[in-house]
N, C-alpha and C. Protein backbone atom coordinates (compact mmCIF):
# COMPACT_ATOMS: atom_id res chain seq x y z
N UNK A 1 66.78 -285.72 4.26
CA UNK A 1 67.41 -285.42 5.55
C UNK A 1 67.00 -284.04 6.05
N UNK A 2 66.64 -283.03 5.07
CA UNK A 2 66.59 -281.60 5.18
C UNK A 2 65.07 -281.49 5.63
N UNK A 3 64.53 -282.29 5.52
CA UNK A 3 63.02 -282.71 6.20
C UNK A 3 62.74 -283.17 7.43
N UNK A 4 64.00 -283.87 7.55
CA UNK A 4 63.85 -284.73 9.15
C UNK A 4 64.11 -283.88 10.20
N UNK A 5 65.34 -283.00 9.78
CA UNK A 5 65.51 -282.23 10.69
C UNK A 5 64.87 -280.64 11.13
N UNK A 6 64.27 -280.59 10.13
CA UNK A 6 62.89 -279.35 9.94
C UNK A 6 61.86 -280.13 11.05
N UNK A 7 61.72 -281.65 11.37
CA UNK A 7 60.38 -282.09 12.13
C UNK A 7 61.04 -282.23 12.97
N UNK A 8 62.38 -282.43 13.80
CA UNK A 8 63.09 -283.02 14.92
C UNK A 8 62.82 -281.24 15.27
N UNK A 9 63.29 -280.00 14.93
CA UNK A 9 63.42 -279.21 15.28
C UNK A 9 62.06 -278.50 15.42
N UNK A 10 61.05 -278.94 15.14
CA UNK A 10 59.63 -278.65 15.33
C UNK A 10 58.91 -278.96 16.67
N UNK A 11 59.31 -280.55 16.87
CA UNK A 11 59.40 -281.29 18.06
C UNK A 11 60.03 -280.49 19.02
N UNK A 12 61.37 -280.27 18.68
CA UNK A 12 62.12 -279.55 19.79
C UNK A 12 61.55 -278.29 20.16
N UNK A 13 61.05 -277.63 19.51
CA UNK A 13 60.51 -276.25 19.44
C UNK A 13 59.61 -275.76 19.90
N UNK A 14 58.30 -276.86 20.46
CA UNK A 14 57.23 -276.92 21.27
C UNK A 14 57.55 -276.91 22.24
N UNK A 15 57.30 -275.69 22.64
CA UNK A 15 57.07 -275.23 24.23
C UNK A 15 55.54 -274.91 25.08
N UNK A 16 55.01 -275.11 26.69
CA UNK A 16 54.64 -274.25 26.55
C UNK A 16 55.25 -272.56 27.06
N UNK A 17 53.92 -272.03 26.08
CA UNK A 17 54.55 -270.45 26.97
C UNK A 17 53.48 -269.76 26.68
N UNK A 18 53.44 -269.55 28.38
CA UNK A 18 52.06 -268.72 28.73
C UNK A 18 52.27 -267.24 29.09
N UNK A 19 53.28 -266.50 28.37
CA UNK A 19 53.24 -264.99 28.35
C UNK A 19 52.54 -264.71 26.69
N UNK A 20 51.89 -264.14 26.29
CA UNK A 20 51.24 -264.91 24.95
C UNK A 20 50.47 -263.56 24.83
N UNK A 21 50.63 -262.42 23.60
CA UNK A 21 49.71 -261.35 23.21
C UNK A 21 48.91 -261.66 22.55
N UNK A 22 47.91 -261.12 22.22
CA UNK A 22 46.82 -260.66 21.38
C UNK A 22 46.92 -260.58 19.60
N UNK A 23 48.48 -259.93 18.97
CA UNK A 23 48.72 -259.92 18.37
C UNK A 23 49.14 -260.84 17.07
N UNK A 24 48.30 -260.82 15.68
CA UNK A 24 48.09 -261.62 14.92
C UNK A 24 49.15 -262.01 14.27
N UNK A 25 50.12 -262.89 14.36
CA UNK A 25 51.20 -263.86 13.12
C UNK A 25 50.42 -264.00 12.50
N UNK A 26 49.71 -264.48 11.93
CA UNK A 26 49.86 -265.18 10.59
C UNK A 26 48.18 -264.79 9.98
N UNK A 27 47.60 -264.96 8.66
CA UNK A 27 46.28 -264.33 8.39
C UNK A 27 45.48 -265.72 9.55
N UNK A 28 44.14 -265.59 9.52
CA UNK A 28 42.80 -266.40 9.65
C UNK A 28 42.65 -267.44 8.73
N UNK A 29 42.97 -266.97 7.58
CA UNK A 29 42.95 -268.05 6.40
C UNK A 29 43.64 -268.97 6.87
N UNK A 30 44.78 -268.83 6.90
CA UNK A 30 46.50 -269.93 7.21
C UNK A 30 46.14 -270.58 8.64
N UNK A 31 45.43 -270.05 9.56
CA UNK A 31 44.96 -270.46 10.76
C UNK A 31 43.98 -271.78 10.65
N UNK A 32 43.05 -271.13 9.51
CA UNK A 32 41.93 -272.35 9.54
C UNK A 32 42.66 -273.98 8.95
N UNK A 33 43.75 -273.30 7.51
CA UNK A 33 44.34 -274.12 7.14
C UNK A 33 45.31 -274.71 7.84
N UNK A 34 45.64 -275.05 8.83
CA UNK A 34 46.76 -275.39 10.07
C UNK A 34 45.67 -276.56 10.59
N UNK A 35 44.57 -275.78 11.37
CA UNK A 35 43.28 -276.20 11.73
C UNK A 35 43.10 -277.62 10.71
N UNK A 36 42.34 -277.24 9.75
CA UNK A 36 41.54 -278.57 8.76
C UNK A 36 42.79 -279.61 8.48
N UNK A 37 43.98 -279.04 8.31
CA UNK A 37 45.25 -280.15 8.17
C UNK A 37 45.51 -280.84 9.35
N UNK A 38 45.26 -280.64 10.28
CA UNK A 38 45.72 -281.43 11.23
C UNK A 38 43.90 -282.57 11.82
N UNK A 39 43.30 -281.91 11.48
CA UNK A 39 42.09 -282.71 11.68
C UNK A 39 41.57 -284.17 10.67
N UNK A 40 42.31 -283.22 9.69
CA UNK A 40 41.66 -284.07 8.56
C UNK A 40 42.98 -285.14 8.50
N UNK A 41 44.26 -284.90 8.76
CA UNK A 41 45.35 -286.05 8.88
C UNK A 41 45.62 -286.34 9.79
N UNK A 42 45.28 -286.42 10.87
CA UNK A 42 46.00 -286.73 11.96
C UNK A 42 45.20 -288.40 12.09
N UNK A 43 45.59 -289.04 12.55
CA UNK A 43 45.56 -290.55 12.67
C UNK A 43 44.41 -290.79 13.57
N UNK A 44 43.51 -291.75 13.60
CA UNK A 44 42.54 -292.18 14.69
C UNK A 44 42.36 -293.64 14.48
N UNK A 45 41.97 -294.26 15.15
CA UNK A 45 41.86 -295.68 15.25
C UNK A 45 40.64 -295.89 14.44
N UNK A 46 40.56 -296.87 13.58
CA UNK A 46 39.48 -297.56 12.77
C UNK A 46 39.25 -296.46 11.60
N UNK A 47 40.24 -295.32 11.69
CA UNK A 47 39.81 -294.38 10.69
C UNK A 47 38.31 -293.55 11.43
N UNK A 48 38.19 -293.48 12.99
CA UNK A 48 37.41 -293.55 13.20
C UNK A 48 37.17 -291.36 12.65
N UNK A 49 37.54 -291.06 12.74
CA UNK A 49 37.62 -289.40 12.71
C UNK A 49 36.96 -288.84 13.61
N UNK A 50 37.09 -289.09 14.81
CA UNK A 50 36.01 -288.79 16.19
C UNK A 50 36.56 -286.95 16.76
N UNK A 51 37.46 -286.51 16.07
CA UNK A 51 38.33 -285.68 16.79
C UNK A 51 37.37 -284.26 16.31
N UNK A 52 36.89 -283.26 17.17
CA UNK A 52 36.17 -282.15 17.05
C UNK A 52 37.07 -281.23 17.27
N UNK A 53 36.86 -279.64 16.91
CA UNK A 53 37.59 -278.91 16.85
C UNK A 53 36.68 -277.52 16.71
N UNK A 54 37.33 -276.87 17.89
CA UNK A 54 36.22 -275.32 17.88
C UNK A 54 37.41 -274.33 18.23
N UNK A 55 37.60 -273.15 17.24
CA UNK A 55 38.26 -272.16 17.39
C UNK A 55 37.78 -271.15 17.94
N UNK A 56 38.21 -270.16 18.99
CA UNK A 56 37.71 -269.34 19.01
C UNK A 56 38.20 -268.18 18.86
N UNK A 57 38.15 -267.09 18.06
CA UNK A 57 38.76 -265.65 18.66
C UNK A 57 38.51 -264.47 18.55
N UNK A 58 39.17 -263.77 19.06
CA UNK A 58 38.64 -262.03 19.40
C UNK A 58 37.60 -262.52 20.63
N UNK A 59 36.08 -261.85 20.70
CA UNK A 59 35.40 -261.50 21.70
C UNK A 59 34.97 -262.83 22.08
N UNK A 60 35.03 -264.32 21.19
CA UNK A 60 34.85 -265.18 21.70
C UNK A 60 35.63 -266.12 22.41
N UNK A 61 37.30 -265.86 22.39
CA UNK A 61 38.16 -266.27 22.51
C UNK A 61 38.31 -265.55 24.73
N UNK A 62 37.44 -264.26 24.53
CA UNK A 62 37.84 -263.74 25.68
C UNK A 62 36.66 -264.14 26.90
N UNK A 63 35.46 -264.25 25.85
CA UNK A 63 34.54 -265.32 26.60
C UNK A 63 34.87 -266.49 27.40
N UNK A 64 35.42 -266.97 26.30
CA UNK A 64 35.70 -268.10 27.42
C UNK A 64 36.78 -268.12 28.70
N UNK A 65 37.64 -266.98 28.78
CA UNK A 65 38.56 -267.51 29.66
C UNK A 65 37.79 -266.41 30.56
N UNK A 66 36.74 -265.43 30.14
CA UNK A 66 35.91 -264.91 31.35
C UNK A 66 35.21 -266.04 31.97
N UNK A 67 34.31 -267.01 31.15
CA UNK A 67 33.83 -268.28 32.01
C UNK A 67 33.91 -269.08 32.63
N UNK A 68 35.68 -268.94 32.29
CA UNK A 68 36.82 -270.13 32.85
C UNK A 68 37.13 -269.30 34.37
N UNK A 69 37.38 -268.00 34.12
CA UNK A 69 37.48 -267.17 35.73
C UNK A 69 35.77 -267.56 36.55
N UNK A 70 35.11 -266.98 36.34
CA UNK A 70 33.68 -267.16 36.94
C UNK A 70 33.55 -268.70 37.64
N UNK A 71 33.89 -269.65 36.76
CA UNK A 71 33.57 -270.92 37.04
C UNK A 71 34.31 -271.19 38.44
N UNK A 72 35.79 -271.38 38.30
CA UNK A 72 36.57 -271.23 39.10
C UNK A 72 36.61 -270.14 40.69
N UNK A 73 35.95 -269.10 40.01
CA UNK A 73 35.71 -268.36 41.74
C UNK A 73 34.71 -269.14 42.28
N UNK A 74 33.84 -269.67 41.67
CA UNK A 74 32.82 -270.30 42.32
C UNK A 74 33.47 -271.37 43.49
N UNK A 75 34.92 -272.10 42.99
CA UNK A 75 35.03 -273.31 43.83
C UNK A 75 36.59 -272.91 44.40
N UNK A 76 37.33 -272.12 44.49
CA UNK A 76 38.50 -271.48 44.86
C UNK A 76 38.68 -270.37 45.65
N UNK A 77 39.17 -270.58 47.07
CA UNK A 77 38.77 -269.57 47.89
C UNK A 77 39.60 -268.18 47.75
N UNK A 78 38.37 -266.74 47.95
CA UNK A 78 39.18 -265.58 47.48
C UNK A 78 40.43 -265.77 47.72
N UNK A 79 40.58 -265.86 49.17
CA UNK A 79 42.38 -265.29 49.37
C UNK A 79 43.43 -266.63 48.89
N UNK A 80 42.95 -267.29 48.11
CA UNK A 80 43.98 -268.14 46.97
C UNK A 80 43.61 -267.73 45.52
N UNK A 81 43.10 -266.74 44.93
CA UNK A 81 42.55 -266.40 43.83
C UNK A 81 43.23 -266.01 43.06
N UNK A 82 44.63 -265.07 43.54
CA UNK A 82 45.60 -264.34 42.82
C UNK A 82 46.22 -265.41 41.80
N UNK A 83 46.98 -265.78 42.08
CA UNK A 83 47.39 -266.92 41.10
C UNK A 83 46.93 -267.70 39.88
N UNK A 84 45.63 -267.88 40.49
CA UNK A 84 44.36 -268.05 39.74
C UNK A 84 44.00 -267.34 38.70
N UNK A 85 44.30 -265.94 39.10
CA UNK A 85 43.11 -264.89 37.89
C UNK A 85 44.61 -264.31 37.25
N UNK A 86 45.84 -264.20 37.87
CA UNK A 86 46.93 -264.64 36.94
C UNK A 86 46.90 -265.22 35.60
N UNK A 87 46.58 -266.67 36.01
CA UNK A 87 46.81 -267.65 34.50
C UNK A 87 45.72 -267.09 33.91
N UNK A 88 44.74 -266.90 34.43
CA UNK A 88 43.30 -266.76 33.39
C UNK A 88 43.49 -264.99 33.24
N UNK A 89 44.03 -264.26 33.31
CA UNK A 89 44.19 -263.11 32.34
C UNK A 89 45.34 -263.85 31.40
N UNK A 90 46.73 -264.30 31.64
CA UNK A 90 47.84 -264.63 30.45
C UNK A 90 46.81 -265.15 29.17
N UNK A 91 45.85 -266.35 29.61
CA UNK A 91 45.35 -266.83 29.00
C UNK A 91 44.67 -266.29 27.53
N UNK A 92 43.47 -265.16 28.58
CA UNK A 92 42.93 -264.56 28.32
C UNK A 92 43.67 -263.36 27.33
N UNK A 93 44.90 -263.08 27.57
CA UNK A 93 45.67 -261.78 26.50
C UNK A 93 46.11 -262.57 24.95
N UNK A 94 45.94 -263.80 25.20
CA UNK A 94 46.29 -264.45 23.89
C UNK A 94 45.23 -264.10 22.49
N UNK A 95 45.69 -264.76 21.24
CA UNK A 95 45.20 -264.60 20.36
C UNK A 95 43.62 -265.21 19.82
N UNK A 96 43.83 -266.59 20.52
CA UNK A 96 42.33 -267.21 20.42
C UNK A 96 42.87 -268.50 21.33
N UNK A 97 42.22 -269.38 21.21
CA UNK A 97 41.48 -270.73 21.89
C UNK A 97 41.48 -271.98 20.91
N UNK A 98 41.80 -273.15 21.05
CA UNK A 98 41.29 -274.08 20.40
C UNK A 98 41.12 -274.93 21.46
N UNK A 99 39.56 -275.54 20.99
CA UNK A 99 38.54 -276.21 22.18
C UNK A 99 38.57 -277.47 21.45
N UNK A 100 39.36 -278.44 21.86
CA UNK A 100 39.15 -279.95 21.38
C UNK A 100 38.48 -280.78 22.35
N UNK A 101 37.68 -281.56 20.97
CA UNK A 101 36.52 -282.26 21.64
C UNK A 101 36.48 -283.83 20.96
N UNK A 102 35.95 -284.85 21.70
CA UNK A 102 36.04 -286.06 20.97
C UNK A 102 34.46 -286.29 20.25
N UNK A 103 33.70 -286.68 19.52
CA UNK A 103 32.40 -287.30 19.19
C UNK A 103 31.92 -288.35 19.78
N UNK A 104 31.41 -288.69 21.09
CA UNK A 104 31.06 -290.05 21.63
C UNK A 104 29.88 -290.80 20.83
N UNK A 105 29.10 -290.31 20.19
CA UNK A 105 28.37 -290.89 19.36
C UNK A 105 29.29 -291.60 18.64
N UNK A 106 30.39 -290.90 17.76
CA UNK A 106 31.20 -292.16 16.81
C UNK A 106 31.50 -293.44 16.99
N UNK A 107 32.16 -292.50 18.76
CA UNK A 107 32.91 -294.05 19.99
C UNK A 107 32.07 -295.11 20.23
N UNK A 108 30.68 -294.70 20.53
CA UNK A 108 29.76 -295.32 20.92
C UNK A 108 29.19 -296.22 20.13
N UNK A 109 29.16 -295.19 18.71
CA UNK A 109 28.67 -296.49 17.03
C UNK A 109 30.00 -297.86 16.72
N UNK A 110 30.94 -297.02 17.24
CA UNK A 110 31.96 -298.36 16.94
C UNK A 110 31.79 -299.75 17.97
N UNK A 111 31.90 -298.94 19.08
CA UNK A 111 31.71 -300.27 20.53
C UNK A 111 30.49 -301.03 20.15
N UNK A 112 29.46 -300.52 19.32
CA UNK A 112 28.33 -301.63 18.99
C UNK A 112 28.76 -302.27 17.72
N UNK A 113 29.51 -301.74 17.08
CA UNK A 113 29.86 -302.05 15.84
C UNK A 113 30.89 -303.64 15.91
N UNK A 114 32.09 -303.21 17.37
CA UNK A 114 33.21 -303.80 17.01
C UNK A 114 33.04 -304.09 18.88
N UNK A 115 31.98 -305.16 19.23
CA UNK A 115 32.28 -305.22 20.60
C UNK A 115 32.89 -305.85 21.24
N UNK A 116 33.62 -306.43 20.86
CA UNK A 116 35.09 -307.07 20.87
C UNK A 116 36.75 -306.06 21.52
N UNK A 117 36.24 -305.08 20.75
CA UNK A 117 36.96 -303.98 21.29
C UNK A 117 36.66 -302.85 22.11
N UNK A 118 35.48 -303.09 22.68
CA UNK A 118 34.50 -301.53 23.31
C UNK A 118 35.23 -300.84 24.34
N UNK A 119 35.67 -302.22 25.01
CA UNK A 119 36.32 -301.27 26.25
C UNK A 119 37.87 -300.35 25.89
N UNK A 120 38.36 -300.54 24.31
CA UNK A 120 38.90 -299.91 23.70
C UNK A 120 39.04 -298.20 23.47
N UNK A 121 38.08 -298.64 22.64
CA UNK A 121 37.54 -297.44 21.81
C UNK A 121 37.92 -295.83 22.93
N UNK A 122 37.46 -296.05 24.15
CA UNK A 122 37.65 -294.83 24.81
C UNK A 122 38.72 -294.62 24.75
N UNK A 123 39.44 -295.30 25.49
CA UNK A 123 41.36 -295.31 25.52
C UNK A 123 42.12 -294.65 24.32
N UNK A 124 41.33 -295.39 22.94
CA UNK A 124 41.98 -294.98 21.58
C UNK A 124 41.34 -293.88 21.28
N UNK A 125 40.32 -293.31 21.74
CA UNK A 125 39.79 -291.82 21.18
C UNK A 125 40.86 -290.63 22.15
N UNK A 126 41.23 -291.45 22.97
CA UNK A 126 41.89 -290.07 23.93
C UNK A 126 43.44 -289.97 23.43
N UNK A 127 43.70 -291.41 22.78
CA UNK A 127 45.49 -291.19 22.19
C UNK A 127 45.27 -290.62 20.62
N UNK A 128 44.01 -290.63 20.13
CA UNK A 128 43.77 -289.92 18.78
C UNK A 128 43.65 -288.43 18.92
N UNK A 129 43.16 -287.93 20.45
CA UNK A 129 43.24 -286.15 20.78
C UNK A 129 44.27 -286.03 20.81
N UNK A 130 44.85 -286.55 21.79
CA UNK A 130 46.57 -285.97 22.06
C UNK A 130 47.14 -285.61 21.01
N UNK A 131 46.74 -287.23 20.16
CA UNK A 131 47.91 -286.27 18.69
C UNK A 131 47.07 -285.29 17.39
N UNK A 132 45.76 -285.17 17.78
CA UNK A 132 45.51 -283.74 17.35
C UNK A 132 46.05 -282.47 18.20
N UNK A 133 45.90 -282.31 19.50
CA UNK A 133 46.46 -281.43 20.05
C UNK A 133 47.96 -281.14 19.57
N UNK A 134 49.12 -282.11 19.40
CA UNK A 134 50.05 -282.18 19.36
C UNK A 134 50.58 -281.78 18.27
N UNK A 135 49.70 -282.10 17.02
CA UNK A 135 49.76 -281.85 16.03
C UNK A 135 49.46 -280.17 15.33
N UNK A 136 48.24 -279.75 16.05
CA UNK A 136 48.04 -278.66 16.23
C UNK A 136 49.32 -277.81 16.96
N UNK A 137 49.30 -278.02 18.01
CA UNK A 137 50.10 -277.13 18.48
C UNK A 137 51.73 -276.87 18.05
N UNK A 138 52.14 -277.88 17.78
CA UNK A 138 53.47 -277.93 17.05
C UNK A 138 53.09 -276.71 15.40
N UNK A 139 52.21 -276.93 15.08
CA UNK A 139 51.96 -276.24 13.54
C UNK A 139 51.69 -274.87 14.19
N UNK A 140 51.12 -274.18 15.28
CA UNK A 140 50.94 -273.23 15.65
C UNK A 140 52.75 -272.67 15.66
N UNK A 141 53.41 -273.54 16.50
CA UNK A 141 54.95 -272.97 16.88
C UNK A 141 55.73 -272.90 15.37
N UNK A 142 55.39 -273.74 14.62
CA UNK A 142 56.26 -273.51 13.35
C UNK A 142 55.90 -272.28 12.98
N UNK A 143 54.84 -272.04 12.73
CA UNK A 143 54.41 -270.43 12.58
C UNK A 143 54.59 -269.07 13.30
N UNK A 144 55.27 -269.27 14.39
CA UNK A 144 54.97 -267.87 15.18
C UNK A 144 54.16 -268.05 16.38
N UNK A 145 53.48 -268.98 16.62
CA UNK A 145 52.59 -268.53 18.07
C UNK A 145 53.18 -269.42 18.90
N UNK A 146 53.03 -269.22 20.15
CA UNK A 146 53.24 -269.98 21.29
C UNK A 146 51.51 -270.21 21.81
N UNK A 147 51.98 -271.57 22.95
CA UNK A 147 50.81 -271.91 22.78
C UNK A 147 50.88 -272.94 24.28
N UNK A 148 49.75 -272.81 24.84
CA UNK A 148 49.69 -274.32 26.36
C UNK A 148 48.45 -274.56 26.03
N UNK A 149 48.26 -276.14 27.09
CA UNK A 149 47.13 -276.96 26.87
C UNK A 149 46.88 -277.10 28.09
N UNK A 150 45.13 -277.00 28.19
CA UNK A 150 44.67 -276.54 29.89
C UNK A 150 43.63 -277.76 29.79
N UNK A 151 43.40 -277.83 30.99
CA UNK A 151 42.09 -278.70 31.52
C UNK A 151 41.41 -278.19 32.18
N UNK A 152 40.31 -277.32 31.72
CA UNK A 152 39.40 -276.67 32.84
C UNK A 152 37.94 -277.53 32.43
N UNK A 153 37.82 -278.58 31.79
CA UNK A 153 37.11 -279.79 31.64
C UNK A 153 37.45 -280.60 32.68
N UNK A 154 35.93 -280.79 33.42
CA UNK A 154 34.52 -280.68 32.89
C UNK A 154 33.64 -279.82 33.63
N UNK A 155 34.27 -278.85 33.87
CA UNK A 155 34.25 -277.72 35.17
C UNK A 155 33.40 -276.96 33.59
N UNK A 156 34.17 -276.45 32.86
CA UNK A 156 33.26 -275.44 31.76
C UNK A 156 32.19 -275.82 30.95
N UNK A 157 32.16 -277.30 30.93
CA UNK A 157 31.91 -278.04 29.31
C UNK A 157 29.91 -277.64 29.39
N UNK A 158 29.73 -277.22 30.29
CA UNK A 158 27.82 -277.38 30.28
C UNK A 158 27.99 -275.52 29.76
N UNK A 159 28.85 -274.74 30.02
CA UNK A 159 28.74 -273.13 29.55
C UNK A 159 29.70 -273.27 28.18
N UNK A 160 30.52 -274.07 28.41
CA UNK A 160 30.89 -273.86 26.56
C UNK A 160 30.01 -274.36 25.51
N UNK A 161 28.97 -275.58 25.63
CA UNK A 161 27.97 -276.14 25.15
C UNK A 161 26.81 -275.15 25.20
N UNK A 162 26.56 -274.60 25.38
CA UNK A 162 25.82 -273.41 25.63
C UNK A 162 25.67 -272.44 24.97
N UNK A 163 27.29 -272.17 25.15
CA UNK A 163 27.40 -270.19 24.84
C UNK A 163 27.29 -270.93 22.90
N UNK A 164 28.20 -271.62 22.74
CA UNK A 164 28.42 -271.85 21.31
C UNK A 164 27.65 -273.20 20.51
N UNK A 165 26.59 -273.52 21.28
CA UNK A 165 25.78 -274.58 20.53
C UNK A 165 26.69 -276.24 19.85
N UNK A 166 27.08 -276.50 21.14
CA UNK A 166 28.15 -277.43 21.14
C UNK A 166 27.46 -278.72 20.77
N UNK A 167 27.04 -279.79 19.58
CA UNK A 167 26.39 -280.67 19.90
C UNK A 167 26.58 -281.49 21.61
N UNK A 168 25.48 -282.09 22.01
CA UNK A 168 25.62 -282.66 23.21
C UNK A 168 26.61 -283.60 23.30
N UNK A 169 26.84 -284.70 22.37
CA UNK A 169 27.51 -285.64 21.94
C UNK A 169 28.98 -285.42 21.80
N UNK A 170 29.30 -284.27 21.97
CA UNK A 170 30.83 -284.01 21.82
C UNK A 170 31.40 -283.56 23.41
N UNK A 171 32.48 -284.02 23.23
CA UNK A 171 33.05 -284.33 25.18
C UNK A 171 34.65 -283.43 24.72
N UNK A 172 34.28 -282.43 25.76
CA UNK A 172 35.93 -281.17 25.91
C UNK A 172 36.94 -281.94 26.36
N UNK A 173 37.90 -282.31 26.05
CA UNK A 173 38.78 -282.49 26.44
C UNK A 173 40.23 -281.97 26.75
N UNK A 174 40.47 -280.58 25.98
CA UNK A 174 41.55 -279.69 25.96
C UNK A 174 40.87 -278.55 25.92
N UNK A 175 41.51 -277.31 26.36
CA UNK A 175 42.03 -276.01 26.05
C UNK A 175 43.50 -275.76 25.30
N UNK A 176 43.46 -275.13 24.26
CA UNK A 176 44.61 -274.43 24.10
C UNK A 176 44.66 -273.05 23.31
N UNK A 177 45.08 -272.36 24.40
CA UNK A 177 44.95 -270.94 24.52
C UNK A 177 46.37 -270.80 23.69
N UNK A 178 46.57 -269.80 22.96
CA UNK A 178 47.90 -269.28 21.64
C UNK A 178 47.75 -267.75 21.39
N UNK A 179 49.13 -267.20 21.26
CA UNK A 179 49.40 -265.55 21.21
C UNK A 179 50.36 -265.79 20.45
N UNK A 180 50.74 -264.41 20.71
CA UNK A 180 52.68 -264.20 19.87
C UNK A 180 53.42 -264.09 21.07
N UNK A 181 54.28 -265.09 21.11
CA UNK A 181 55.17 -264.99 22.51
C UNK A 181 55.71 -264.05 22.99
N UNK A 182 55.62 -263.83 24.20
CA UNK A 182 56.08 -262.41 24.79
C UNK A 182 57.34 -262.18 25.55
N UNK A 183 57.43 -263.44 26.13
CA UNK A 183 58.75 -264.45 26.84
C UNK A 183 58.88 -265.56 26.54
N UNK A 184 59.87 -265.89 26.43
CA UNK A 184 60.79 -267.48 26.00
C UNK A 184 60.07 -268.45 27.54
N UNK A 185 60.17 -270.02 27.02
CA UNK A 185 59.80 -270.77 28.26
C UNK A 185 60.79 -271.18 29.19
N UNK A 186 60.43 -271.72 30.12
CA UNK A 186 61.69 -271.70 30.71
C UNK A 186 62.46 -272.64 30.58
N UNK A 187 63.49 -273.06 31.94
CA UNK A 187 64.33 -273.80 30.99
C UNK A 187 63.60 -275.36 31.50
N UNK A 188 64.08 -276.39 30.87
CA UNK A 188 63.64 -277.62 30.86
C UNK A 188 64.76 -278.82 31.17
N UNK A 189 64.31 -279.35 32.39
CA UNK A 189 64.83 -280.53 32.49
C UNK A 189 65.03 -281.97 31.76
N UNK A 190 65.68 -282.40 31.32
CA UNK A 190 65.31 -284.18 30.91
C UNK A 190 65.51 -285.62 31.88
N UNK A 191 64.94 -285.88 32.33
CA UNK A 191 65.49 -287.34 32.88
C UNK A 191 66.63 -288.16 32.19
N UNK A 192 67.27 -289.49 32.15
CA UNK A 192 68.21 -289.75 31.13
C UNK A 192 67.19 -290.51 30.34
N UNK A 193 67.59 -290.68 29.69
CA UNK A 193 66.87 -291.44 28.34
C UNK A 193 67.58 -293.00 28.64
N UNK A 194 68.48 -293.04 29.05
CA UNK A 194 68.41 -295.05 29.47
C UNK A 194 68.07 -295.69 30.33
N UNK A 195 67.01 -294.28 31.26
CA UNK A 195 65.92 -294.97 32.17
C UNK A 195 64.59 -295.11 31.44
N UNK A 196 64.72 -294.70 30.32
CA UNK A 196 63.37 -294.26 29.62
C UNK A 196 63.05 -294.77 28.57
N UNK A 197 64.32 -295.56 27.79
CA UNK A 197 63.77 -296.45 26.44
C UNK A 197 64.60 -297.75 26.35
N UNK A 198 64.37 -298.60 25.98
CA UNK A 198 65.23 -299.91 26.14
C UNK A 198 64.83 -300.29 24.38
N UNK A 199 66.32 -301.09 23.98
CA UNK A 199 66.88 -301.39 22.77
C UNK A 199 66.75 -302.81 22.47
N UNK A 200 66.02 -303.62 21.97
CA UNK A 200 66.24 -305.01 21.61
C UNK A 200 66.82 -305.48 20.28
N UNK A 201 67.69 -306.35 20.27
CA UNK A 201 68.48 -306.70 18.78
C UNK A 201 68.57 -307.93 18.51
């Protein structure tokens, strides 16, 4: 029971929150190990293990949310920019980055493999990220960091492939930028829940 409610309160505990410092919780070591545990367990269809994973931090972590500004002035007009270069400094003051990516080569070996299911496979590689992201990020909050999940894909994905020698074959699908929280999130609404789940007996 003393388990269940350690994961209900983990669940509950995921926020995002994008006031987020620089400042290190926990070693690099314990980071990577958060990292490889959630990659290496997290669930995928066919056992397929399609789920990629690129950390970044310190000067590479600030790279990118400089590329993520650049990209963005390109298609966002100055006098709407403020707001803009807002999120991408919060972003940017955090601790590092995790850049999740799927393997379409895997997706692609299965749909020939199993073509019965092809038009599958995409659908199930994108509910196998989520719950790496999810998984990740919840293990970040048990620890100390706060943490959000961005989509500046597929606006970055040809300069993140680039700067960091991204195989071609791997497709961005998240940002998630993580600090040491600086402010609490705010507060949160729920819909009712007996518009939202139905009981059969």
């Amino acid at each position: 029971m003393e388990k269940q409610r350690g994961f209900y309160a983990a669940v509950e505990g995921r926020r995002s929150l994008y006031a987020i410092s620089n400042e290190q919780v926990i070693s690099d070591e314990k980071l990577h190990e958060i990292i490889n545990h959630a990659v290496k367990h997290t669930p995928s269809a066919f056992n397929s293990q399609s789920a990629r994973v690129v950390v970044l931090l310190g000067d590479h972590h600030k790279k990118l949310w400089s590329m993520t500004t650049d990209a963005l002035k390109a298609i966002v007009p100055a006098g709407d920019f403020e707001s803009t270069q807002q999120k991408m400094d919060m972003f940017g003051a955090g601790y590092g980055t995790v850049l999740f990516f799927e393997d379409e080569d895997v997706i692609k070996g299965l749909q020939e493999q199993f073509a019965l299911y092809a038009d599958n496979f995409p659908v199930w590689s994108q509910q196998s990220s989520g719950m790496h992201q999810f998984v990740v990020w919840t293990s970040l909050e048990l620890e100390g960091y706060g943490a959000t999940l961005q989509h500046y894909n597929p606006l970055i994905d040809d300069a993140v492939k680039a700067e960091w020698s991204i195989p071609a074959s791997w497709k961005l699908l998240a940002q998630m930028p993580f600090g040491k929280p600086v402010a609490p999130a705010g507060a949160k609404e729920f819909k009712p829940l007996e518009d939202r789940v139905k009981y059969f007996k």
